[in-house]
Protein backbone atom coordinates (compact mmCIF):
# COMPACT_ATOMS: atom_id res chain seq x y z
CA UNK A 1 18.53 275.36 -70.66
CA UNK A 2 18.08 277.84 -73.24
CA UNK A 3 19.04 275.39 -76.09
CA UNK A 4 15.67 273.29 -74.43
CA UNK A 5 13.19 276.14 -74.40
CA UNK A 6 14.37 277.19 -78.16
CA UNK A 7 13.43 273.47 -79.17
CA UNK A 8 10.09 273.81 -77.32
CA UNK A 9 7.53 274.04 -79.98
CA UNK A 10 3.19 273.75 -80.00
CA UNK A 11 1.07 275.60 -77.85
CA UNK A 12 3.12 277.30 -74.65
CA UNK A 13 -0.53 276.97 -72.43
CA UNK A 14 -0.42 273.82 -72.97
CA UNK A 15 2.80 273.13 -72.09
CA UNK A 16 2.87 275.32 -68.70
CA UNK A 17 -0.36 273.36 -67.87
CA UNK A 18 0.68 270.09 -67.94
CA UNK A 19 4.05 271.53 -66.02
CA UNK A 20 2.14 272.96 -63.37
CA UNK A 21 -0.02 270.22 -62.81
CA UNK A 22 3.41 268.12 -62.28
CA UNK A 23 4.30 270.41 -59.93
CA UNK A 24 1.48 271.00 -58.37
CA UNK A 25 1.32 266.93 -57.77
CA UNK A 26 4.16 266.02 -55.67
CA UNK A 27 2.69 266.99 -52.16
CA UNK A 28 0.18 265.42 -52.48
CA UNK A 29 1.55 262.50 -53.67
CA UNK A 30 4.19 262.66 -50.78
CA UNK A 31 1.54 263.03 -48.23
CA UNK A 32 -0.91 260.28 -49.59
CA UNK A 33 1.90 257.72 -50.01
CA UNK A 34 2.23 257.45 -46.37
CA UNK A 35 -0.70 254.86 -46.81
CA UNK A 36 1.26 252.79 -48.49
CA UNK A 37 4.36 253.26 -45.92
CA UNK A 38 2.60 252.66 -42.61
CA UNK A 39 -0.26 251.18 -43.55
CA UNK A 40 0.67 249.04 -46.38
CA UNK A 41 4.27 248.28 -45.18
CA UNK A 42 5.42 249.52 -48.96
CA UNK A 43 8.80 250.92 -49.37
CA UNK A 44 9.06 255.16 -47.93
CA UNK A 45 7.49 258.31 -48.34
CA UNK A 46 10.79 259.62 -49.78
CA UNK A 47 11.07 256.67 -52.33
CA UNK A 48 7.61 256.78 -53.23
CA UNK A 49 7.93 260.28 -54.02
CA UNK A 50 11.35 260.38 -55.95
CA UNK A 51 10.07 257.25 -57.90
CA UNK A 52 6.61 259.86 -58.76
CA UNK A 53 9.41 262.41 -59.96
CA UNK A 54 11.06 259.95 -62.43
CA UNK A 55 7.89 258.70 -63.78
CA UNK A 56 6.97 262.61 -64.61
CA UNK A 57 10.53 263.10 -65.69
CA UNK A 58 10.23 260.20 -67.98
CA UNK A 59 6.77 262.00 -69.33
CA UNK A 60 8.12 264.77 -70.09
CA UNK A 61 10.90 263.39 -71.85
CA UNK A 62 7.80 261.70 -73.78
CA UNK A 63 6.11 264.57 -74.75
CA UNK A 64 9.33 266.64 -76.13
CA UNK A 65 10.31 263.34 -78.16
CA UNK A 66 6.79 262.67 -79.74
CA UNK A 67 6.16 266.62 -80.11
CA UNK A 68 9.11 266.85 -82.42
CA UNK A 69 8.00 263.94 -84.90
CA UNK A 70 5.73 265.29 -87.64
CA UNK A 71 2.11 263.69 -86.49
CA UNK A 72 1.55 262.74 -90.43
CA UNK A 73 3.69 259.86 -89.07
CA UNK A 74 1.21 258.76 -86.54
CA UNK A 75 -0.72 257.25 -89.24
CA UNK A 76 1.56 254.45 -90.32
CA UNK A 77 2.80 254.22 -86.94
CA UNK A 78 -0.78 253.16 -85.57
CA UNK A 79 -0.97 250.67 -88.14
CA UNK A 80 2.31 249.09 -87.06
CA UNK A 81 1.26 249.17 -82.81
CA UNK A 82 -2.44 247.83 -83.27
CA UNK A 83 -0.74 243.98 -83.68
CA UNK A 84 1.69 244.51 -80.77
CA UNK A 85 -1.58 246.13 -78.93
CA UNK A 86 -4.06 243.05 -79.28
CA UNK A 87 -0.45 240.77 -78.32
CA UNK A 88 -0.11 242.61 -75.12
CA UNK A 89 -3.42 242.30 -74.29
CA UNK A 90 -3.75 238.80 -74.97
CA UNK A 91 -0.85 238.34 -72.96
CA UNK A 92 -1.97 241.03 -69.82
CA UNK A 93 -5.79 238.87 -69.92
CA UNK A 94 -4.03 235.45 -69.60
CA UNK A 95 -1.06 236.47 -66.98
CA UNK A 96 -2.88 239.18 -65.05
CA UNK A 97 -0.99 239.04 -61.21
CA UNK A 98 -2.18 240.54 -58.09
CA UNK A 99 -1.04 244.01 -57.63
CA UNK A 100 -1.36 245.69 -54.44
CA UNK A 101 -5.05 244.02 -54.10
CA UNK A 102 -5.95 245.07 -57.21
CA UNK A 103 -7.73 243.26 -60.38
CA UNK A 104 -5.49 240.83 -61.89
CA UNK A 105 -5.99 241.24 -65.65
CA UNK A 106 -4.80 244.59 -66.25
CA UNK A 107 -1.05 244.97 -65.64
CA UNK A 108 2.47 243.39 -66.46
CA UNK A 109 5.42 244.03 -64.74
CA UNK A 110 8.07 245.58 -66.72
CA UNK A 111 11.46 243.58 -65.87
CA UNK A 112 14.22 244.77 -64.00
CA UNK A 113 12.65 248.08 -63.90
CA UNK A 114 9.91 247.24 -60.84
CA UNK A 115 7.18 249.65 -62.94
CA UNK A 116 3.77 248.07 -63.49
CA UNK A 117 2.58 248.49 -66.61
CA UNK A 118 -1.62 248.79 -68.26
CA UNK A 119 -1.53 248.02 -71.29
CA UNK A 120 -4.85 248.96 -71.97
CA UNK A 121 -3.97 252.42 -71.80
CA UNK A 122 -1.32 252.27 -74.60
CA UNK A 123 -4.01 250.21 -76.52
CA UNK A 124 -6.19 253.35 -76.05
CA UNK A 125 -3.99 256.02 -77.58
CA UNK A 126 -3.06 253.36 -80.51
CA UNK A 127 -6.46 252.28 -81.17
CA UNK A 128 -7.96 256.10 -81.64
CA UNK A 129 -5.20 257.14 -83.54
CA UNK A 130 -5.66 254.66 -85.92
CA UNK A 131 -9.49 255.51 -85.82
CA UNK A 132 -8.20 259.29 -86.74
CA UNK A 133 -6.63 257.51 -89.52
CA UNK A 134 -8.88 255.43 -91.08
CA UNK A 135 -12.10 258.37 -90.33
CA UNK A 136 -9.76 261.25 -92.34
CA UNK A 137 -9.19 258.80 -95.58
CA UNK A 138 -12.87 258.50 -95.77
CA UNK A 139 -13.62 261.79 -94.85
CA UNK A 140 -16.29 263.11 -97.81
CA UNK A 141 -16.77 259.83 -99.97
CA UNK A 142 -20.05 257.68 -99.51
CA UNK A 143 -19.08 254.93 -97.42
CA UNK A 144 -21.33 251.67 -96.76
CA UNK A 145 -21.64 249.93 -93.65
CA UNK A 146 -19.79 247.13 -94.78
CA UNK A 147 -17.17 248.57 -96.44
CA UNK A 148 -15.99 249.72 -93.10
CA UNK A 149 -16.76 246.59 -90.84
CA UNK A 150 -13.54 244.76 -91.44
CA UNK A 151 -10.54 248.18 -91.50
CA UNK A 152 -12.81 249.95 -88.70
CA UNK A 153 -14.89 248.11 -86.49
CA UNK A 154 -13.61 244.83 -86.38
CA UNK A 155 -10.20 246.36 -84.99
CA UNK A 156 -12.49 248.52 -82.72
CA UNK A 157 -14.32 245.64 -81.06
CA UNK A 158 -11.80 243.28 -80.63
CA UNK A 159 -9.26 245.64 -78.45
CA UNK A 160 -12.58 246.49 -76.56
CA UNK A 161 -13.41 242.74 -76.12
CA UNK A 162 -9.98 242.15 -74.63
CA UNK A 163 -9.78 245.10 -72.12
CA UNK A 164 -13.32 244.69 -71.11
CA UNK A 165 -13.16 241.64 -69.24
CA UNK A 166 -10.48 243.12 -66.44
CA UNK A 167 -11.73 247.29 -67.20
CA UNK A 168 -14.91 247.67 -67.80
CA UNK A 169 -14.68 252.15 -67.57
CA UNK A 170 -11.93 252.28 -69.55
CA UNK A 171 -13.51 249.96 -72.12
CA UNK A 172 -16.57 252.56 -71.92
CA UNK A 173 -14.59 255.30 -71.88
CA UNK A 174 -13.05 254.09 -75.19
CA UNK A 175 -16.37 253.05 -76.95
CA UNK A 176 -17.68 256.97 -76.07
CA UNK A 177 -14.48 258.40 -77.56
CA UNK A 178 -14.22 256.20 -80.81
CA UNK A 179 -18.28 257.06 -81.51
CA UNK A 180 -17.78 261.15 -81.01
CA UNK A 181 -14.55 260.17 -83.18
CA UNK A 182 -17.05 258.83 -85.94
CA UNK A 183 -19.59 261.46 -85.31
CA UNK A 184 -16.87 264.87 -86.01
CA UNK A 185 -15.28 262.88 -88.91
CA UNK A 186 -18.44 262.27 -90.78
CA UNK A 187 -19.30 259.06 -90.44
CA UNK A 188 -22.79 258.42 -91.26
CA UNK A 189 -25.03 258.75 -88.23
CA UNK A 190 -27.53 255.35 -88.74
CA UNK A 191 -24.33 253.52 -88.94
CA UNK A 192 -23.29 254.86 -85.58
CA UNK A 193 -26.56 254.37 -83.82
CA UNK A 194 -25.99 250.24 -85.14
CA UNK A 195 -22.74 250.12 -83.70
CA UNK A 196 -24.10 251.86 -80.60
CA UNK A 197 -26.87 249.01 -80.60
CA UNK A 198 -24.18 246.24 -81.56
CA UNK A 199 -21.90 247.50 -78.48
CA UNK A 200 -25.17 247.06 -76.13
CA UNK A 201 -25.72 243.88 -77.27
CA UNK A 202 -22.40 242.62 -77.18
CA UNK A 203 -21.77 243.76 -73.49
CA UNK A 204 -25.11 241.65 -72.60
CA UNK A 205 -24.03 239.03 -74.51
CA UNK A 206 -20.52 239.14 -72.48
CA UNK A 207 -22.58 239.55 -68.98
CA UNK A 208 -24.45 236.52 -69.55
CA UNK A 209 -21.78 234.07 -70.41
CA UNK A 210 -19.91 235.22 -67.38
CA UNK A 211 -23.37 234.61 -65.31
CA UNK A 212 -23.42 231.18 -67.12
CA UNK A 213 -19.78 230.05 -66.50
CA UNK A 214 -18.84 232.22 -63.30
CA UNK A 215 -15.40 230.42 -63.28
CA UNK A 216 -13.99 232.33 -66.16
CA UNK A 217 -13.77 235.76 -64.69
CA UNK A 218 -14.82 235.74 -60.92
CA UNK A 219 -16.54 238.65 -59.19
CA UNK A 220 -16.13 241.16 -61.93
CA UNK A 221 -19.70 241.47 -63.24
CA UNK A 222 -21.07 240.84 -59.53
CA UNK A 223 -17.93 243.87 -59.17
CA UNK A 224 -19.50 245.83 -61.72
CA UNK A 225 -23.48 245.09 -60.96
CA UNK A 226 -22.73 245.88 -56.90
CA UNK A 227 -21.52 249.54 -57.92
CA UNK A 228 -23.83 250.46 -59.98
CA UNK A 229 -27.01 249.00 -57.74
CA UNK A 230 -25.29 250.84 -54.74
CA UNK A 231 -24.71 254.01 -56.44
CA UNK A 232 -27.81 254.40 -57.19
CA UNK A 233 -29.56 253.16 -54.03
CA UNK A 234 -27.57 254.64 -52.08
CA UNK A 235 -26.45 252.31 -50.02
CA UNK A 236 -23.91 251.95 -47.04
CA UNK A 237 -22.09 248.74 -47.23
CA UNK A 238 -18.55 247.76 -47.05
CA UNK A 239 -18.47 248.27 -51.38
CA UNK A 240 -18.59 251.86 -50.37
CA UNK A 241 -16.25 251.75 -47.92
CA UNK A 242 -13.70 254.01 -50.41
CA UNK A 243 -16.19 256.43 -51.35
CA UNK A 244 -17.39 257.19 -47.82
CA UNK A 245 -13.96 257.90 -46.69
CA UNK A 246 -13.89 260.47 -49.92
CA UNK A 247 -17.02 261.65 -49.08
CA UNK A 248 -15.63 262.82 -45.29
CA UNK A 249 -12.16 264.05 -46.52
CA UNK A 250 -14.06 266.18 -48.68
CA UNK A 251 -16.52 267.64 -45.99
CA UNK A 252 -13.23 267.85 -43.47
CA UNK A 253 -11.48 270.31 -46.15
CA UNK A 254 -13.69 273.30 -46.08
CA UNK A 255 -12.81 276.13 -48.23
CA UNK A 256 -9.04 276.39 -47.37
CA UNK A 257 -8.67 272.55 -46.09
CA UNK A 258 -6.45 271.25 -43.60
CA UNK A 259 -3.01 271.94 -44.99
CA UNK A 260 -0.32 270.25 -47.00
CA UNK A 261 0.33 266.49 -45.28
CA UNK A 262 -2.36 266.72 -42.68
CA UNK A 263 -5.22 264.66 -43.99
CA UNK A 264 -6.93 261.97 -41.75
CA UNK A 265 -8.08 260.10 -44.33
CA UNK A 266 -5.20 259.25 -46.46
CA UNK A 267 -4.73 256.52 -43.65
CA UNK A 268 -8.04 254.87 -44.61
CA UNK A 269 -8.38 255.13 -48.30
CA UNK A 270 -6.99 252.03 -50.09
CA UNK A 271 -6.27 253.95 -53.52
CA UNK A 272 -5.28 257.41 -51.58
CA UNK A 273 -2.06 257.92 -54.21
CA UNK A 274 -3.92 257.05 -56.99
CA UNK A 275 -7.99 256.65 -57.95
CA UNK A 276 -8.87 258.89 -54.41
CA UNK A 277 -5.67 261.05 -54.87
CA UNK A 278 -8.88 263.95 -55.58
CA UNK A 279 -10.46 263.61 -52.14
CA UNK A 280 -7.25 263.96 -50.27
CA UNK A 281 -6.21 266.66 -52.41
CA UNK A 282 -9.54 268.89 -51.26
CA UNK A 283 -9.02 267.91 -47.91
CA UNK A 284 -5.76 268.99 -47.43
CA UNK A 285 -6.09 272.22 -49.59
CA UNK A 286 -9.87 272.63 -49.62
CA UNK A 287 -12.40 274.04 -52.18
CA UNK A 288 -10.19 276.00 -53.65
CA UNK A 289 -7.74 273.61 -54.73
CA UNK A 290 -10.12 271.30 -55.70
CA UNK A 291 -11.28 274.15 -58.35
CA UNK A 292 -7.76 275.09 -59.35
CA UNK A 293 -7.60 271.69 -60.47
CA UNK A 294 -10.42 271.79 -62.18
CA UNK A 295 -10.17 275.04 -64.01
CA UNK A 296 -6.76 273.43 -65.49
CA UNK A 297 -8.45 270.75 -66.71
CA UNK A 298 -10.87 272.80 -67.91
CA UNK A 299 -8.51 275.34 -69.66
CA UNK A 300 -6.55 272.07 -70.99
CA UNK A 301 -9.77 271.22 -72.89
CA UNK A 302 -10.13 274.35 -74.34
CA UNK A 303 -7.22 274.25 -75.61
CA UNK A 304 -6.64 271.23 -76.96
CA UNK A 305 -10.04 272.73 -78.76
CA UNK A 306 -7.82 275.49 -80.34
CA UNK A 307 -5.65 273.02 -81.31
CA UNK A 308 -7.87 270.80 -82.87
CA UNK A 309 -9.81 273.92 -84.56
CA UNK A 310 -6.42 275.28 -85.78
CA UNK A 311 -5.25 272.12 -87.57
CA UNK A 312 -4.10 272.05 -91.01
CA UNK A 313 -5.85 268.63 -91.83
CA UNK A 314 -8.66 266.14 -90.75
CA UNK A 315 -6.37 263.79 -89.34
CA UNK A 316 -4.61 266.72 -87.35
CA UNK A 317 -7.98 267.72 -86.21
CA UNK A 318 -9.22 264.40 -85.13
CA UNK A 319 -6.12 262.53 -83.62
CA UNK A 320 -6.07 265.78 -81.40
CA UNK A 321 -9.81 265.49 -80.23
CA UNK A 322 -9.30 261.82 -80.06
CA UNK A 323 -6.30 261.57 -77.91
CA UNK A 324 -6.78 264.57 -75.92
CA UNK A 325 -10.23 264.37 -74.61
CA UNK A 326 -9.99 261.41 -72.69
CA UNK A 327 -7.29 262.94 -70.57
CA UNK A 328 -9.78 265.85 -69.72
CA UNK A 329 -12.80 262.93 -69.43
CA UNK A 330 -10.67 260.67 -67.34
CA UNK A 331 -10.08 263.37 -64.74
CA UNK A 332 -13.46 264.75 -64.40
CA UNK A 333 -14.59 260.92 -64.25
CA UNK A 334 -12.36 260.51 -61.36
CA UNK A 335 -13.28 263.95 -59.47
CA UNK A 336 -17.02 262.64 -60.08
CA UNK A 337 -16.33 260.05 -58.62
CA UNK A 338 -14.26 261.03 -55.07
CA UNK A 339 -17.90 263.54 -54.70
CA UNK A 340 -20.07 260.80 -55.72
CA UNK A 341 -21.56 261.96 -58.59
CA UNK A 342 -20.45 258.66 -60.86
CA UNK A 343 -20.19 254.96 -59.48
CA UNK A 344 -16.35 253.74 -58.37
CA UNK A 345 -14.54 253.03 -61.55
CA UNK A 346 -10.70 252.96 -60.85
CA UNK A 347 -9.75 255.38 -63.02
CA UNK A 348 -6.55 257.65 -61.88
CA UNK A 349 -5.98 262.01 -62.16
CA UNK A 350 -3.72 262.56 -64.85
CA UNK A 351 -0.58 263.94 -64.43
CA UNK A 352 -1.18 263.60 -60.43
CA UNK A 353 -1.88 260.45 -59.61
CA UNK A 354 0.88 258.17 -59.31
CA UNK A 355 1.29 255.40 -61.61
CA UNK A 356 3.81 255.16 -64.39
CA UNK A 357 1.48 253.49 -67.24
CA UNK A 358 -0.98 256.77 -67.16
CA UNK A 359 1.57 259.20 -66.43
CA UNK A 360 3.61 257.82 -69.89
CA UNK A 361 -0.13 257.70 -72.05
CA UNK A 362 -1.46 260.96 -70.88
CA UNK A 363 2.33 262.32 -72.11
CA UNK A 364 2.38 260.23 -74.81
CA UNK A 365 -1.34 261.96 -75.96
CA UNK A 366 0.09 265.40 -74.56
CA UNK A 367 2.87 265.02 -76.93
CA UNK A 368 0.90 263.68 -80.00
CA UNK A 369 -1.31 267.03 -79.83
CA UNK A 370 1.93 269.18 -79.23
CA UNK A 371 3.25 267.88 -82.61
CA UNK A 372 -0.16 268.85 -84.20
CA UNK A 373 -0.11 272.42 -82.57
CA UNK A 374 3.71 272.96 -83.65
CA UNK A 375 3.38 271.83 -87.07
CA UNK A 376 0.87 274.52 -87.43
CA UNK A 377 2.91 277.03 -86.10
CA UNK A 378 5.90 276.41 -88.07
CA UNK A 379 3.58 276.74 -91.41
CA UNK A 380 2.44 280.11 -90.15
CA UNK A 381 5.80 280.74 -89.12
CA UNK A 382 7.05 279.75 -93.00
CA UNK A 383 3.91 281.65 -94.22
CA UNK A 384 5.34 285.30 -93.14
CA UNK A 385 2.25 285.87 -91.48
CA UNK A 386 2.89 287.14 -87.78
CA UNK A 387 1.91 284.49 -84.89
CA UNK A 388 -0.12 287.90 -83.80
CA UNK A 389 -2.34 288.75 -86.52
CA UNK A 390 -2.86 284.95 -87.43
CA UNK A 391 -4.09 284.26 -84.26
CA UNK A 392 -7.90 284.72 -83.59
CA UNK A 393 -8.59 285.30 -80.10
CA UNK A 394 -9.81 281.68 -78.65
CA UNK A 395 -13.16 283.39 -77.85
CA UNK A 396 -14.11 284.35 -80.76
CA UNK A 397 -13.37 281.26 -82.51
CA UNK A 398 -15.95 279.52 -79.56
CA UNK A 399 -18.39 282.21 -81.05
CA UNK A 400 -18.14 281.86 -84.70
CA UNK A 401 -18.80 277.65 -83.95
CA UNK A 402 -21.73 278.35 -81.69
């Protein structure tokens, strides 16, 4: 054990974060996956939850691997995965299967190993790394538009164009994080507002071919319109049948909620292990475990901030922004959503919702930034200077950027 901690490098908050939110997910996974037991008439609680502690065991195993490869490798890496991404998309759009009622076109099933697995999710961490890439070669030199059309956006648009069709969040979750990608490393900002207006267009473009030929991809943009039209009407019909049950585990928690295994709800919510694993949480262990969730999310975005501040290159700095925030955006997207403050968008709580594919990314980008903070550390280390007087304290680093 002690041979395991010495070989532990990068930042040690980070690390007992993402360990404590492992921990901290296995009751609740345990009591939400009674849903899928009783209700659903899928496997047991027990193997539902030992399968949850492989997946995370797995992860971690993820995150010590990629934290001990020097990110500088990253770079080529990316540039090797984006043509095995666009293949497994092409592949997940045309063979897309029914998975516990869910859409179709975002999953393949792993063989012999009974794990489901997104592939736009891997296609996220590839395709931002290799933005990080391409943004820190050009970083400084006068760059046209179409200079970067066919290495940059060309790439960019056509992994969107394939995960959009079954995933429209993640799809704008990924446009979001590729633009603030372009907008730290430099990238000139009337070329950004044309891609934003390109990205518009092409999305309208996409809606009304599927409104022409309806055949091609039923009842997603009827799907996507529906949401949107009853968030913001606020509506009651069966669309928001999910969210209303959220809604009411919510208000049953309280401060202190029920306690551990007790919620009502879990029984009603289709996606209680998974995309609604939030409201169950806060109604089993109230307000206040609904904000210690938060505030480690929170403190996981600050320092991934450090991280990215502390670098020792551009690439370090923006693979780390560009692979880390989404985890942090993805889980306040999902707690917006179980309180209603964002339309239903299927997207799961890192590190505690179950679900191999997210668990394995979110380690994967947990392990990517890792490498970045522990490359750092052994230069300072090499450097003579003390970790102590190195160090400037992570509020006064906040300070000097404001």
């Amino acid at each position: 054990m002690q041979s395991i901690f010495r070989n532990i490098k990068g930042d040690k908050t980070i690390w007992a974060i993402v360990a404590l939110l492992a921990i901290l997910s296995f009751l609740p996974v345990y009591s939400a996956s009674s849903n899928l037991v009783y209700v659903v008439g899928n496997g047991t609680t027990v193997g539902h939850l030992l399968k949850h502690g492989l997946l995370l065991l797995l992860g971690f195993g993820i995150i010590f691997g990629m934290h001990r490869i020097p990110y500088r490798y990253f770079k080529g890496l990316s540039i090797i995965a984006m043509p095995v991404v666009f293949l497994l998309l092409v592949y997940t759009l045309a063979q897309g299967t029914t998975i516990g009622g869910a859409n179709a076109s975002r999953w393949v099933q792993i063989p012999f190993v009974g794990v489901s697995f997104q592939t736009s999710t891997l296609a996220t961490v590839v395709l931002l790394i290799y933005v990080a890439r391409y943004l820190s070669r050009i970083k400084d030199q006068e760059v046209t538009f179409n200079e970067t059309l066919l290495p940059l956006w060309i790439p960019v648009f056509l992994v969107m164009a394939l995960i959009l069709p079954a995933n429209f969040s993640t799809t704008a979750i990924l446009f979001f994080m590729v633009l603030v990608l372009c907008f730290l490393g430099g990238y000139p900002t009337k070329y950004i507002l044309s891609i934003i207006g390109a990205g518009i267009f092409c999305l309208l473009i996409f809606v009304l071919i599927n409104k022409a030929f309806p055949d091609l991809l039923p009842n997603r943009i009827d799907t996507w319109v529906s949401r949107v039209e009853n968030f913001a009407n606020g509506e009651d019909t069966e669309a928001d049948y999910q969210i209303e049950k959220a809604k009411i585990a919510i208000a049953t928690g309280g401060v202190l909620g029920v306690g551990a295994g007790k919620s009502v709800m879990k029984n009603f919510l289709p996606q209680s292990s998974s995309d609604f694993i939030y409201a169950i949480i806060v109604e089993e262990y109230g307000l206040a475990g609904g904000l210690l969730l938060l505030f480690l999310y929170m403190l996981l975005l600050f320092r991934i901030v450090i991280v990215a501040y502390k670098a020792d290159s551009v690439f370090g700095k923006l693979v780390v922004v560009g692979v880390g925030l989404p985890i942090v955006f993805q889980a306040l997207i999902n707690m917006a959503v179980a309180v209603e403050l964002f339309p239903v968008t299927g997207q799961n709580l890192p590190l505690i919702s179950t679900g191999g594919t997210s668990i394995w990314m979110s380690c994967m980008a947990l392990g990517i930034i890792l490498s970045v903070s522990a490359q750092r550390q052994e230069a300072v280390e090499q450097s003579g200077v003390p970790v102590d007087e190195e160090e400037q304290n992570p509020l006064e680093i906040l300070s000097e950027q404001l």
